[in-house]
Protein backbone atom coordinates (compact mmCIF):
# COMPACT_ATOMS: atom_id res chain seq x y z
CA UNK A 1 6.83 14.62 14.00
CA UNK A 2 7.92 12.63 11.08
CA UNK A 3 10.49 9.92 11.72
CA UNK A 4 9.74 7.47 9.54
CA UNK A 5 9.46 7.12 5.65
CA UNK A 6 8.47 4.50 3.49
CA UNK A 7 7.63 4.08 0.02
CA UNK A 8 5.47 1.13 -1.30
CA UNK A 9 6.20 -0.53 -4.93
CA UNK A 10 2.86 -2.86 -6.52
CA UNK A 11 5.42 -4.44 -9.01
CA UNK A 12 5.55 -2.66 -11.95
CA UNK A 13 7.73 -2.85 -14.85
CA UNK A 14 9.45 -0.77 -16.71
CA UNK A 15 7.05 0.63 -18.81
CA UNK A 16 7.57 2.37 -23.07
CA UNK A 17 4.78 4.61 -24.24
CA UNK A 18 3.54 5.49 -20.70
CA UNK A 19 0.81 8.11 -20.80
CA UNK A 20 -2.39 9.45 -22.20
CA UNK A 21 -0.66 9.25 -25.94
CA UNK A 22 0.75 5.99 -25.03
CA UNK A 23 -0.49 2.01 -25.55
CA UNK A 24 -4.31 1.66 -24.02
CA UNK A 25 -4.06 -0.38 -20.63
CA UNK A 26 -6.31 -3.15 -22.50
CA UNK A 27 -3.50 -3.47 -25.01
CA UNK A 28 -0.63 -4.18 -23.09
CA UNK A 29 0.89 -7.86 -23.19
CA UNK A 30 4.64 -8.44 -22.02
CA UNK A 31 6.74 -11.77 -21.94
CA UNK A 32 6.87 -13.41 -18.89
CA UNK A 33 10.49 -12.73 -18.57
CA UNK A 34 9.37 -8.60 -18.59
CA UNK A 35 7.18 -9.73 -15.73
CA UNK A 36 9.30 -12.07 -13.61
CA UNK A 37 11.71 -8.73 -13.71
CA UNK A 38 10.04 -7.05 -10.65
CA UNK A 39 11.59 -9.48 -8.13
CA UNK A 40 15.18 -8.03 -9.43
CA UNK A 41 13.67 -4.37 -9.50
CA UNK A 42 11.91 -5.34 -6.15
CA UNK A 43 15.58 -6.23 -4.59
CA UNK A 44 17.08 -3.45 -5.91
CA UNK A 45 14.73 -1.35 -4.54
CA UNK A 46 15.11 -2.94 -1.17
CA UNK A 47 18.75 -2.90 -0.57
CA UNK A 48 19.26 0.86 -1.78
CA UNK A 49 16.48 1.61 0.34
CA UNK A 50 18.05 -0.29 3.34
CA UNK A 51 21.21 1.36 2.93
CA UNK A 52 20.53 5.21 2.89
CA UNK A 53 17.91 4.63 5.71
CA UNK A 54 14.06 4.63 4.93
CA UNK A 55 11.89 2.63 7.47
CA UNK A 56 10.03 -0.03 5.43
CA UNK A 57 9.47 -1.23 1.73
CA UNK A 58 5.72 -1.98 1.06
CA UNK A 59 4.69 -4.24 -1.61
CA UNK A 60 1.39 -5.09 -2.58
CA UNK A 61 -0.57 -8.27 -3.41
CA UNK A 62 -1.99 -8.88 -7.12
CA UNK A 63 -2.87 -11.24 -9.55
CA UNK A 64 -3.33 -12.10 -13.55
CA UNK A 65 -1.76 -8.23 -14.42
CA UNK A 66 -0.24 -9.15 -17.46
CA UNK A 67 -0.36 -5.60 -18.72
CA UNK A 68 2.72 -5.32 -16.43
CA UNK A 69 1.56 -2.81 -13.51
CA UNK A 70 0.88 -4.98 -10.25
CA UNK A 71 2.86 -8.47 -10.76
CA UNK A 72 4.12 -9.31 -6.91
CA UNK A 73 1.69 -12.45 -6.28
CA UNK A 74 3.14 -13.51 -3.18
CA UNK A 75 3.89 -10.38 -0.76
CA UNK A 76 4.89 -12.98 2.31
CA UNK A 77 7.25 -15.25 -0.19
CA UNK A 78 9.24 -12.16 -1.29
CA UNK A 79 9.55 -10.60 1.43
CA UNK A 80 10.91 -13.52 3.31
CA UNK A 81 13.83 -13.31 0.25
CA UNK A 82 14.35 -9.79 0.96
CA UNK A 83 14.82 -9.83 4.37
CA UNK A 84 17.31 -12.35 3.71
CA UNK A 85 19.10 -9.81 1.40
CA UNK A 86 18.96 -6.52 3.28
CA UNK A 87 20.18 -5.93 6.78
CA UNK A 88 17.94 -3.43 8.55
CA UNK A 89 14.89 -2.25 6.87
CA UNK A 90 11.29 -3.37 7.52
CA UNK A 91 9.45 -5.40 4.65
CA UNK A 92 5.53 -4.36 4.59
CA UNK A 93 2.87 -6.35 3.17
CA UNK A 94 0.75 -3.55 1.97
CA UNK A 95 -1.26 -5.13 1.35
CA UNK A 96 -2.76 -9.07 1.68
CA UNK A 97 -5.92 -9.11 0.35
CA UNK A 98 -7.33 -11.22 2.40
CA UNK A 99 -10.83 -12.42 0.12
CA UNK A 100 -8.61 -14.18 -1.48
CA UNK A 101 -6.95 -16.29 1.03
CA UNK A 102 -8.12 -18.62 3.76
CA UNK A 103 -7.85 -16.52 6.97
CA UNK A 104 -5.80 -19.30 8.78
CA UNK A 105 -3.78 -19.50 6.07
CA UNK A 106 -2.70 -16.01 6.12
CA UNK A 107 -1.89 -15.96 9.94
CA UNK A 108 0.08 -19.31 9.66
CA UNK A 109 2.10 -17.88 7.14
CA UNK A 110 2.59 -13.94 7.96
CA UNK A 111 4.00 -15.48 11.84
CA UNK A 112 6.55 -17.78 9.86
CA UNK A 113 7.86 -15.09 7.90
CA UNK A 114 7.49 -13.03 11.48
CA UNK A 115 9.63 -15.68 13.09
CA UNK A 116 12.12 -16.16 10.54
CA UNK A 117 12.68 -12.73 9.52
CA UNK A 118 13.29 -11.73 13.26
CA UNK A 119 10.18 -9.40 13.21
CA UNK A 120 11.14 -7.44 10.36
CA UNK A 121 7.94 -8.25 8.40
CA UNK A 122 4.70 -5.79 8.67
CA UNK A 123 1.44 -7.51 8.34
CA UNK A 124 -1.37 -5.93 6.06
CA UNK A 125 -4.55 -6.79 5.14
CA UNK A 126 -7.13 -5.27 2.56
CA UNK A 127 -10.54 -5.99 0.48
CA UNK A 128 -9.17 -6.04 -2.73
CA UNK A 129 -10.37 -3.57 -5.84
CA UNK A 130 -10.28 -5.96 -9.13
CA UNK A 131 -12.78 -8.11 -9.81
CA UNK A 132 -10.49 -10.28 -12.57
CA UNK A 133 -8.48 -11.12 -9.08
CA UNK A 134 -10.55 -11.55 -6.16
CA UNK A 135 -13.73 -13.41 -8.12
CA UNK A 136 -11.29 -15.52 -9.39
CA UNK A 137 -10.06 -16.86 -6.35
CA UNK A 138 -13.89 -17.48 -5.50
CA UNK A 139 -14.92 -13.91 -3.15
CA UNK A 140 -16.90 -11.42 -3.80
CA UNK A 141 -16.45 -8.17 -5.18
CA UNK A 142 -18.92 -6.43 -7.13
CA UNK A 143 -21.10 -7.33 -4.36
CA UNK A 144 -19.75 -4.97 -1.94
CA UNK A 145 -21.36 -5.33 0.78
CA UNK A 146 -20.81 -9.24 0.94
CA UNK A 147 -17.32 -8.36 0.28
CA UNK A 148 -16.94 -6.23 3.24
CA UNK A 149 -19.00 -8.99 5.38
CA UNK A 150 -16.36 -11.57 4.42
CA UNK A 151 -13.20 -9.48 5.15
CA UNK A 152 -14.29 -8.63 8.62
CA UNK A 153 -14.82 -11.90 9.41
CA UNK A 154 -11.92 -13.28 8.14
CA UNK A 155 -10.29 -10.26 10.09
CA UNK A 156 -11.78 -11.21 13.43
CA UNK A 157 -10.57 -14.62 12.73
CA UNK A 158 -7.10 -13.61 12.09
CA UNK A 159 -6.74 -11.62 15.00
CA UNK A 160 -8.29 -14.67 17.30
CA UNK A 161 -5.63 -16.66 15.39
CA UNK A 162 -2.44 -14.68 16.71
CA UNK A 163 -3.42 -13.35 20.24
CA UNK A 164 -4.95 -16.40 21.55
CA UNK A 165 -3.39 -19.81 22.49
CA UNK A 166 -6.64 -21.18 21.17
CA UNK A 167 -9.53 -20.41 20.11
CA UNK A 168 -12.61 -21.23 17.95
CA UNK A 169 -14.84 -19.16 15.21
CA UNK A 170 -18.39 -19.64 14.44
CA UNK A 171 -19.77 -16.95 12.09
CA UNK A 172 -21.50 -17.01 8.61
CA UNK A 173 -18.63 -17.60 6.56
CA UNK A 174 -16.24 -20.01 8.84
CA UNK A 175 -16.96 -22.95 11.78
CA UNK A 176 -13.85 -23.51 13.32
CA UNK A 177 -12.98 -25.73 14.28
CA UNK A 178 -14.83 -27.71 11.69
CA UNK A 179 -17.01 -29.93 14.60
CA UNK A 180 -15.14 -33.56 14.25
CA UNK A 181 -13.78 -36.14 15.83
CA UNK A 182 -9.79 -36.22 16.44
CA UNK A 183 -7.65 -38.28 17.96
CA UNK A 184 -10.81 -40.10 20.34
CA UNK A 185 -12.52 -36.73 21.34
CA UNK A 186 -14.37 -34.29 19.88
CA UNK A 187 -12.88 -31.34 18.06
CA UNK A 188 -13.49 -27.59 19.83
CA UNK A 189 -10.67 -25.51 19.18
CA UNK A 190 -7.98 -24.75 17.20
CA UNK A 191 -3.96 -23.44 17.99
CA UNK A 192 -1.98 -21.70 15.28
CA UNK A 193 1.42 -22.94 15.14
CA UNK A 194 3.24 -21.47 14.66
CA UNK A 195 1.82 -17.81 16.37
CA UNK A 196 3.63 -14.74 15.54
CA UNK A 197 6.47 -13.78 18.62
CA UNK A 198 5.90 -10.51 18.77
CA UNK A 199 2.45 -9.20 19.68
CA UNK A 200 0.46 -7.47 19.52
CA UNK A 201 0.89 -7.59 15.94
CA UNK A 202 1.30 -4.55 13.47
CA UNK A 203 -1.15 -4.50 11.21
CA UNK A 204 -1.99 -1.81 8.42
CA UNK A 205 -4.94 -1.10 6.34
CA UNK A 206 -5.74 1.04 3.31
CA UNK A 207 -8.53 3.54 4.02
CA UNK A 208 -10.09 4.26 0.92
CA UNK A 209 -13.97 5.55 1.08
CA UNK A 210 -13.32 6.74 5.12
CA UNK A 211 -16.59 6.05 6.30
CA UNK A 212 -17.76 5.35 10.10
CA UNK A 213 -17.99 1.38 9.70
CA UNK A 214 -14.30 1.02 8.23
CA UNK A 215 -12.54 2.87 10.96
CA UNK A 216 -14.30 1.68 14.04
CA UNK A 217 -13.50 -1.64 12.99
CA UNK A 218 -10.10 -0.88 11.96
CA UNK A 219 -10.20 1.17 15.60
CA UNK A 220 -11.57 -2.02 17.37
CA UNK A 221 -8.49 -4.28 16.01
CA UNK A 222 -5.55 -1.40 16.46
CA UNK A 223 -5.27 -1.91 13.03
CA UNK A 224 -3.33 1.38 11.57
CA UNK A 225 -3.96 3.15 8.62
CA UNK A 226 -2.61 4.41 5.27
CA UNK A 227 -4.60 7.22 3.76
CA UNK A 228 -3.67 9.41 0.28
CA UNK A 229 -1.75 12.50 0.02
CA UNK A 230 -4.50 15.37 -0.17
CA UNK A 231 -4.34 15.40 3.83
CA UNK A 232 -2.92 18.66 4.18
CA UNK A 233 -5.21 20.96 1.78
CA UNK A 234 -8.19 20.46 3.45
CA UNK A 235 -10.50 18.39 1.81
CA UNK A 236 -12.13 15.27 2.31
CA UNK A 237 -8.79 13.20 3.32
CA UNK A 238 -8.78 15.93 6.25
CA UNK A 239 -12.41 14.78 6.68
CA UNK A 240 -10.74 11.12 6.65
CA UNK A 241 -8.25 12.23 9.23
CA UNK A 242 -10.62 13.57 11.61
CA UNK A 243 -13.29 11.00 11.12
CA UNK A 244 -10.11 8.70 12.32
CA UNK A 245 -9.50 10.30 15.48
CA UNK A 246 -12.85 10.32 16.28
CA UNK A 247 -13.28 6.30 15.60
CA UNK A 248 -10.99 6.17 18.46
CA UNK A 249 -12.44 8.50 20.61
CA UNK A 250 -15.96 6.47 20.32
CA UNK A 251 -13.32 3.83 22.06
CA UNK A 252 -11.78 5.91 24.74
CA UNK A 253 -8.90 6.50 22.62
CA UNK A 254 -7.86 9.64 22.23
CA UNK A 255 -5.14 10.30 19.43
CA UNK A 256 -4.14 13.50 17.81
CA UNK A 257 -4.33 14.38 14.37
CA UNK A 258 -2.37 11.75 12.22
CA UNK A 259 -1.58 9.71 14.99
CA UNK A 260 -1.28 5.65 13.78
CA UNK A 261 -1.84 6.73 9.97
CA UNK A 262 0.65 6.78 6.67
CA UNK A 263 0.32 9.64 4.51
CA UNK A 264 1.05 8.15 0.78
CA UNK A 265 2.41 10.00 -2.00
CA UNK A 266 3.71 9.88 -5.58
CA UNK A 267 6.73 11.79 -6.00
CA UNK A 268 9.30 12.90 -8.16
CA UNK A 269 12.54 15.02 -7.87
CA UNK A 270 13.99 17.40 -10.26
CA UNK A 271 15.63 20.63 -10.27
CA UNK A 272 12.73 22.85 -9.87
CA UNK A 273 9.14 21.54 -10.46
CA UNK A 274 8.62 22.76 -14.00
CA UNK A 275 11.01 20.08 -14.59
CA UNK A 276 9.82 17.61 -12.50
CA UNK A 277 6.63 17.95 -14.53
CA UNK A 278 8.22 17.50 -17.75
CA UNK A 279 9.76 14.51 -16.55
CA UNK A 280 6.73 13.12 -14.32
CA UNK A 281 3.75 13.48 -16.35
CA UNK A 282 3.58 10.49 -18.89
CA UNK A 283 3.45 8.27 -15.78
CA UNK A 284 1.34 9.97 -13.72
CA UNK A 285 -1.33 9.72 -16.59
CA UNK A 286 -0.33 6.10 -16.87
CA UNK A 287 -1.41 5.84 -13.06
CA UNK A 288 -4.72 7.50 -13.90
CA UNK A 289 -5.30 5.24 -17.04
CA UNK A 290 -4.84 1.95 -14.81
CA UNK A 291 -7.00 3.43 -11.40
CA UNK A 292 -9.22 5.17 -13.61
CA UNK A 293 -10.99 2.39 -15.33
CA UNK A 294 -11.29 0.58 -11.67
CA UNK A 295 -13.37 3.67 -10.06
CA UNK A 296 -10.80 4.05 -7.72
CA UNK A 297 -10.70 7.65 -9.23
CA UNK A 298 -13.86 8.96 -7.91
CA UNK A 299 -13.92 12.25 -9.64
CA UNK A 300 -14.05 11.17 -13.13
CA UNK A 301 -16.99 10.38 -15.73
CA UNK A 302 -18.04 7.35 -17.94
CA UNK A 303 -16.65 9.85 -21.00
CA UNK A 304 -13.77 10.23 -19.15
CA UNK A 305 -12.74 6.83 -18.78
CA UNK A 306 -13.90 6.14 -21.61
CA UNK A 307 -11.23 8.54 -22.94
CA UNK A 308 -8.27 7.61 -21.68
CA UNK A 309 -8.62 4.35 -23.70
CA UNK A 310 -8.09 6.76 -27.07
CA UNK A 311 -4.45 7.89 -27.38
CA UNK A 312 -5.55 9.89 -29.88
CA UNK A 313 -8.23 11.56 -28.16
CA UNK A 314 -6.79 11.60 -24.14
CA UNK A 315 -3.94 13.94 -24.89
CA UNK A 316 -6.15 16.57 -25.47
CA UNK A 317 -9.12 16.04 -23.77
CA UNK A 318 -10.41 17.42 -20.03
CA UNK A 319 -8.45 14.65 -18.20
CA UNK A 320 -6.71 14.70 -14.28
CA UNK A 321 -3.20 16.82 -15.07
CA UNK A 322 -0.22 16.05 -12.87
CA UNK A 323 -0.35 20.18 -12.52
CA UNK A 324 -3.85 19.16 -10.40
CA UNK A 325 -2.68 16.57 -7.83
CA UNK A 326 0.46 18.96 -7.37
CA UNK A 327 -1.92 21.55 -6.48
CA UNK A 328 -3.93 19.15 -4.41
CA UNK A 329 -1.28 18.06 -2.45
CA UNK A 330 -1.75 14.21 -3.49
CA UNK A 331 1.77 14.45 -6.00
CA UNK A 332 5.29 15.76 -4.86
CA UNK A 333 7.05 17.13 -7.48
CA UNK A 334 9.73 19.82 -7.58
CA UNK A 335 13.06 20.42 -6.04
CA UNK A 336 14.11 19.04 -2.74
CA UNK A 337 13.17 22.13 -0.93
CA UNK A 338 9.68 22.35 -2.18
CA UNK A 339 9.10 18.87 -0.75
CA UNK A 340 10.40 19.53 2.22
CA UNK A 341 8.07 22.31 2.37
CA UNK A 342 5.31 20.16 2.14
CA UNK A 343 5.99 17.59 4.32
CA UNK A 344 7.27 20.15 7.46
CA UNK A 345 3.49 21.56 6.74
CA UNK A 346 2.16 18.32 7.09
CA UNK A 347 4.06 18.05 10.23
CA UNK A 348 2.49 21.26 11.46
CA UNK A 349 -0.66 20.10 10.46
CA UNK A 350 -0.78 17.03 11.58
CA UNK A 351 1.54 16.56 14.90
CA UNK A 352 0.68 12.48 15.58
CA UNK A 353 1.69 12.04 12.04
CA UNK A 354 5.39 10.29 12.14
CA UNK A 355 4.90 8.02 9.15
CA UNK A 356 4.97 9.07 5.12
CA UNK A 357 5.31 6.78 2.17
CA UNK A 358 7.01 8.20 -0.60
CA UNK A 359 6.25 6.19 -3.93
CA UNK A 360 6.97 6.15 -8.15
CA UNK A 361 4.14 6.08 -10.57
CA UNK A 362 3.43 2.91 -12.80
CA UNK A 363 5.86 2.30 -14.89
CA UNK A 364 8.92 4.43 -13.81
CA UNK A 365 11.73 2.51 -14.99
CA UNK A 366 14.42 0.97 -12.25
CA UNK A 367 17.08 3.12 -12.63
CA UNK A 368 14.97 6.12 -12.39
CA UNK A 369 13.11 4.81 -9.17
CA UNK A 370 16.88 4.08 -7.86
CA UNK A 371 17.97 7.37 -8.37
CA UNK A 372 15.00 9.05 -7.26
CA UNK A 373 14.75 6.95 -3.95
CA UNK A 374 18.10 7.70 -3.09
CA UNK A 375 17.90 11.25 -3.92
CA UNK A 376 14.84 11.46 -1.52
CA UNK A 377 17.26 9.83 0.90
CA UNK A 378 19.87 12.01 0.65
CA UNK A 379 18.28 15.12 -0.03
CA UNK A 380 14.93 15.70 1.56
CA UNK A 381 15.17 13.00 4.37
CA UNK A 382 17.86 14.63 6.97
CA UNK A 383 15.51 17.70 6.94
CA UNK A 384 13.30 15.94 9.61
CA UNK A 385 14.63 15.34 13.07
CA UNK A 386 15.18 11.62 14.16
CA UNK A 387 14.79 10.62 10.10
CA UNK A 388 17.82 7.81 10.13
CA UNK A 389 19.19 8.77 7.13
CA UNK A 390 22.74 6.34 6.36
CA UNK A 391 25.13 6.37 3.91
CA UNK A 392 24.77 6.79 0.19
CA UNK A 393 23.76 4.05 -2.12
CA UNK A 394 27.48 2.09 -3.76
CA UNK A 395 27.50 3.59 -6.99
């Protein structure tokens, strides 16, 4: 049964000629005032969202983007800020990519903004999908095996990091304690301080490719999962879906369908869904342009890509159509009643699912992500049972 819903914002601005006709991603350049603007459109976001009652804001971890799509660098910092600005709702950090950071590092800060937040913060980790970001900060990437090597180490070290009063780590990447002497004895083991209060700690991953390796890990740790929105046609998220339950089972765990996962979606309200399309589309296509060109759109060609990067050829070529992930269950688009539709079939579906991120495309400008959030909240959110929908945004 859904109870809970979420939606998860990268830090994007507010984007002009968004779509396949509009500025190639490799072209855009904004000030760095346009770009310090998504802590205000983050807040915004935030408080409207903790007033009419959604569950937790997700914000993701990025780097370098000055084309303007993913420009939150710090997911721990803000969130700290907006806890301190909202009353109720849950901040998630969806997600830390953890390559990037030193995996003490990462635990010592997620339990300070745990402790001083009151527990309000949701810990995330993830592998990270642009090389410009994570090879920067001296991981791997395009080596992806070495990348995946790293993270679960890191991972295990985390974990050893909050649940025990002290440990030690000796694995290809890390030694830790580093073997030395301190204080007149020798060095061999380490305590976090501070350690989250509240364990066992939440912890969410994306689940991108699906396969066997990712989920028992994931499985091993209790870390939970966010998947895409094709789960209920089907297809190979369904595969994802079931290949989850049985990572558990391999464990003794037995969980029914769409127990401890997200479902993520794109969305957009209108009066009826021709609308929504009219009014949807350019950014949709600006979401493809930007995923596209990292592979993280499996289904499309080198010419395809290639493509996009033409505004005079991508309008009318064979490119992904909003009118396809509408039909394949990944975009929610039409009147409130259509989406609740959906999601009660997803609930029929899927009866361990209790979690679903609603989300705007690159580039949807803040008032239009206000008003659409808060007609999500107001319309389509009291049709589940044990949603806590509260009163409407102040005008």
């Amino acid at each position: 049964m859904i109870t809970k819903f979420d939606s998860l914002f990268a830090g994007h601005i507010d984007m002009e000629n968004a779509g396949y006709a509009g500025t190639p991603v490799n072209d855009r350049r904004f000030p760095n005032e346009d770009l310090a603007g998504v802590f205000d459109k983050a807040q915004a976001m935030a408080q409207l969202m903790d007033r009419v009652g959604y569950n937790a804001f997700w914000m993701a971890e990025h780097h370098f983007q000055h084309e303007g799509y993913e420009c939150i660098p710090n997911v721990l910092m803000t969130a700290l800020h907006l806890a301190h600005v909202t009353k109720r709702l849950k901040i998630g950090c969806g997600f830390n990519i953890t390559p990037m950071w030193h995996p003490l590092r990462l635990a010592e800060d997620y339990a300070t903004a745990d402790i001083l937040t009151g527990g309000r913060i949701i810990f995330g980790v993830g592998r990270g999908y642009h090389t410009r970001e994570v090879e920067t900060f001296g991981a791997p990437l395009l080596d992806q095996p070495a990348n995946r090597e790293l993270f679960e180490e890191q991972v295990d070290i985390i974990f050893k990091a909050f649940n025990e009063e002290s440990f030690s780590h000796r694995g290809k990447h890390y030694t830790l304690p580093p073997q030395v002497p301190y204080r007149g004895y020798a060095l061999k083991e380490l305590t976090v301080v501070p350690r989250p209060l509240r364990l066992p700690v939440e912890c969410w991953q994306p689940i991108q490719g699906g396969t066997a390796r990712a989920m028992d890990f994931m499985a091993k740790h209790g870390i939970r999962g966010l998947i895409g929105g094709g789960s209920a046609e089907g297809g190979a998220m369904h595969k994802v879906v079931l290949g989850w339950q049985e990572a558990h089972a391999r464990r003794g765990q037995h969980l029914e369908l769409g127990e401890r996962l997200c479902f993520g979606f794109h969305f957009y309200l209108a009066k009826n869904r021709e609308q929504g399309i009219r009014d949807a589309a350019k950014f949709y296509e600006e979401n493809m342009k930007m995923f596209g060109e990292l592979r993280l759109v499996r289904a499309l060609t080198d010419e395809q890509i290639e493509i996009m990067r033409d505004p005079q050829r991508a309008p009318s070529a064979k490119l992904p159509r909003i009118e396809d992930a509408i039909t394949n269950g990944g975009f929610l688009c039409g009147s409130p009643e259509q989406l609740v539709e959906h999601l009660k079939s997803l609930e029929r579906r899927y009866p361990g699912l209790d979690r679903v991120s609603v989300s705007l495309s690159v580039g949807v400008p803040k008032s239009a992500c206000l008003e659409q959030l808060e007609r999500f909240a107001t319309e389509v959110m009291p049709a589940f049972q044990g949603a806590k929908v509260r009163e409407p945004a102040l005008a």
